[in-house]
Protein backbone atom coordinates (compact mmCIF):
# COMPACT_ATOMS: atom_id res chain seq x y z
CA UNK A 1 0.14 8.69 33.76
CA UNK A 2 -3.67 8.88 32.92
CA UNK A 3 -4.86 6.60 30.31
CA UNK A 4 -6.89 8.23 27.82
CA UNK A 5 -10.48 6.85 26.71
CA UNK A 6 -10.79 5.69 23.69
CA UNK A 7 -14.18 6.81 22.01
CA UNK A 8 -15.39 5.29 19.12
CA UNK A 9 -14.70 7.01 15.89
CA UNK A 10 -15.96 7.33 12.08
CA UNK A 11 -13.00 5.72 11.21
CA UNK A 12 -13.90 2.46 12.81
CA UNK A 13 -10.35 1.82 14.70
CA UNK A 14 -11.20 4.13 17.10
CA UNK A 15 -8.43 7.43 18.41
CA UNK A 16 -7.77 8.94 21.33
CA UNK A 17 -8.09 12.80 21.30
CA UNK A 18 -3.94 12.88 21.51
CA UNK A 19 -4.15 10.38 17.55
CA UNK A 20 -6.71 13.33 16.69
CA UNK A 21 -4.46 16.22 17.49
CA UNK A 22 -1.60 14.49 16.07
CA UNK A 23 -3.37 13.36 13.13
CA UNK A 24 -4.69 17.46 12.58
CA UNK A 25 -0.62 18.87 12.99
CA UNK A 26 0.16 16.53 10.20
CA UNK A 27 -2.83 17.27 7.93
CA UNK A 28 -2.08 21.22 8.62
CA UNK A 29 1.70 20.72 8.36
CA UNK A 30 1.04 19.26 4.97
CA UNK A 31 -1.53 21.84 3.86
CA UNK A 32 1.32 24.50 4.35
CA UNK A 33 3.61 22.23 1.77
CA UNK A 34 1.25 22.60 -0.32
CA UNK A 35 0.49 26.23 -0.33
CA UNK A 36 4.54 26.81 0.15
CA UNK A 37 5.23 24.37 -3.23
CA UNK A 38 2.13 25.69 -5.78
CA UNK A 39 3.09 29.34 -4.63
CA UNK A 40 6.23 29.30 -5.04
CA UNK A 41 6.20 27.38 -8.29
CA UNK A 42 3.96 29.95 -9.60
CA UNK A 43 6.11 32.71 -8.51
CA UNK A 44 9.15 31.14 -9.84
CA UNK A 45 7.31 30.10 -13.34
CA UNK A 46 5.56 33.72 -13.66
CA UNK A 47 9.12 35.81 -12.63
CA UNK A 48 7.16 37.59 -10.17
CA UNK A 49 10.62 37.93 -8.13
CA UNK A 50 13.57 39.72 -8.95
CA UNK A 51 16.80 37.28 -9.68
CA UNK A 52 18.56 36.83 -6.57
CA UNK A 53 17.83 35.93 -2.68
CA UNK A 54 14.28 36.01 -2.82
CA UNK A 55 13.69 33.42 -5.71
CA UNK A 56 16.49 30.96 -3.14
CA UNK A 57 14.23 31.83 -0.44
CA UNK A 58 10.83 31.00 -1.87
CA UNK A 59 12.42 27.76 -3.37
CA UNK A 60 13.66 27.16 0.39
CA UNK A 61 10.60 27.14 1.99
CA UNK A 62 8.99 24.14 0.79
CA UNK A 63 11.79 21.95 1.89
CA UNK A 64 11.40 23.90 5.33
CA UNK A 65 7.82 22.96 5.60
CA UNK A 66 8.77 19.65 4.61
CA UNK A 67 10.80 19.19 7.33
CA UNK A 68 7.58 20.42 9.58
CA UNK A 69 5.55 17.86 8.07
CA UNK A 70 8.25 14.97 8.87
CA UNK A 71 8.52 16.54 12.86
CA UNK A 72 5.05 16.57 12.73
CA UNK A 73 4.24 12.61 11.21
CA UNK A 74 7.52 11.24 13.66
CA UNK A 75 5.78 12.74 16.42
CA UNK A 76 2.50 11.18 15.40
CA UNK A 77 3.83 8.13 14.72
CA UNK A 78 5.76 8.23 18.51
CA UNK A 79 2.48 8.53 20.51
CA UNK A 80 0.12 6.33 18.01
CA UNK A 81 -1.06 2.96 19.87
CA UNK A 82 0.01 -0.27 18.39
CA UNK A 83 -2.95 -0.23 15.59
CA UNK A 84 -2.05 3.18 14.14
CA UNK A 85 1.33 2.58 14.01
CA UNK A 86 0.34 -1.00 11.89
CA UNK A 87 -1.73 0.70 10.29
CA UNK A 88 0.25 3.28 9.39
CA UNK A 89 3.74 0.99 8.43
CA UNK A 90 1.59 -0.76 5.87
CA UNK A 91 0.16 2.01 4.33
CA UNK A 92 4.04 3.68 4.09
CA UNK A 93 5.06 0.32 2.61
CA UNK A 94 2.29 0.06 -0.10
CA UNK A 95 3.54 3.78 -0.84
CA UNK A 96 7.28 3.10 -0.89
CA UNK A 97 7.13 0.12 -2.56
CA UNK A 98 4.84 0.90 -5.14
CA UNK A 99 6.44 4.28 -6.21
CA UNK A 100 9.65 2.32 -6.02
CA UNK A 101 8.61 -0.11 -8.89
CA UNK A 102 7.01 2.33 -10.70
CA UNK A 103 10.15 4.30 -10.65
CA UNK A 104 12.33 1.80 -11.50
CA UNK A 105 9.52 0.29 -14.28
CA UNK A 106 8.64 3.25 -15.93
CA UNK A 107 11.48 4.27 -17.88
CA UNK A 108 10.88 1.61 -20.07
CA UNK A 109 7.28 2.31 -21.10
CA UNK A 110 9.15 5.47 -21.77
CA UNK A 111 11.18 3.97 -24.26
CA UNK A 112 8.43 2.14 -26.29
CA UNK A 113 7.09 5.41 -26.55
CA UNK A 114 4.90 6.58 -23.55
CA UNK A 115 5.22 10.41 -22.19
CA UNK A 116 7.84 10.73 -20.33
CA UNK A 117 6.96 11.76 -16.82
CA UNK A 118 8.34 14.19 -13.89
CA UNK A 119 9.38 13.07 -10.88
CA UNK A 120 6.62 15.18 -9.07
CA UNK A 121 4.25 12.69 -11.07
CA UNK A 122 5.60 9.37 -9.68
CA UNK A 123 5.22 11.11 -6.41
CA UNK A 124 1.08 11.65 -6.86
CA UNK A 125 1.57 7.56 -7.45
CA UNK A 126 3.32 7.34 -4.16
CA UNK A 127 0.49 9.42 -2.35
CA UNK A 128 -2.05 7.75 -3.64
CA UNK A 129 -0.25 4.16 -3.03
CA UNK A 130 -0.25 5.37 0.76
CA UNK A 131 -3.48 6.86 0.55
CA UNK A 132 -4.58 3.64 -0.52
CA UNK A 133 -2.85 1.66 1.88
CA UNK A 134 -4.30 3.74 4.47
CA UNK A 135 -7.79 2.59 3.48
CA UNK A 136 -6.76 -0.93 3.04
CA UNK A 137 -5.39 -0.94 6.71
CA UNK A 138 -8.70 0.81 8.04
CA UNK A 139 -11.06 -1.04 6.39
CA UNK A 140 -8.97 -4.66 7.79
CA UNK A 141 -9.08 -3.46 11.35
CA UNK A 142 -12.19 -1.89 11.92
């Protein structure tokens, strides 16, 4: 098996073209749950569609596309060297552990009176946790 080069990126860890192809499937993947999840909330909220099949349907494909983006992250995370995948594990656990205290800690802000939020909210906390993570990791092994 060929080794690829590694070329030195903006990132400052450095990919090989395979991370960057890998690393675009998941970042299109993900661009499709998001189209697939604001349009069909909008077509569900405005009644655009009849009662029936089609509203199932257009509530289905989100979770479809979900299950794209998890293919597509597994695979990514499969062929990623050692210092993605470290990279990568840290930023998931900053992510899954934060949104998992703020889920569990939340509720009782809520009952001293703060708004009381949607679960699509906490999970904005739990992007932005591995979003942040992400950085964190870059930044440590540049």
């Amino acid at each position: 098996m060929r080794e690829e080069i590694r070329e030195p990126s903006r990132a400052g860890c450095g990919t090989t073209p395979r991370d960057r192809r890998n690393q675009l499937r998941v970042l299109w993947t993900m661009a499709a749950w998001a189209v697939c999840s604001v349009a069909g909330s909008l077509l569900i909220k405005r009644e655009v569609l009849p009662v029936g099949a089609g509203r199932w349907t257009v509530a289905a494909l989100p979770c479809l596309a979900a299950v794209l983006v998890l293919v597509a992250y597994a695979r990514f995370l499969r062929e990623a060297d050692e210092l993605q995948r470290l990279v990568q594990l840290e930023a998931l656990a900053l992510g899954f552990g934060g949104a998992f205290f703020a889920f569990m800690s939340y509720p009782l802000f809520e009952r001293l009176g703060a708004p009381t939020l949607d679960v699509g909210d906490l999970g904005v906390v739990m992007a932005l946790l591995y979003s942040l993570g992400g950085l964190l990791g870059w930044r440590r092994y540049r």
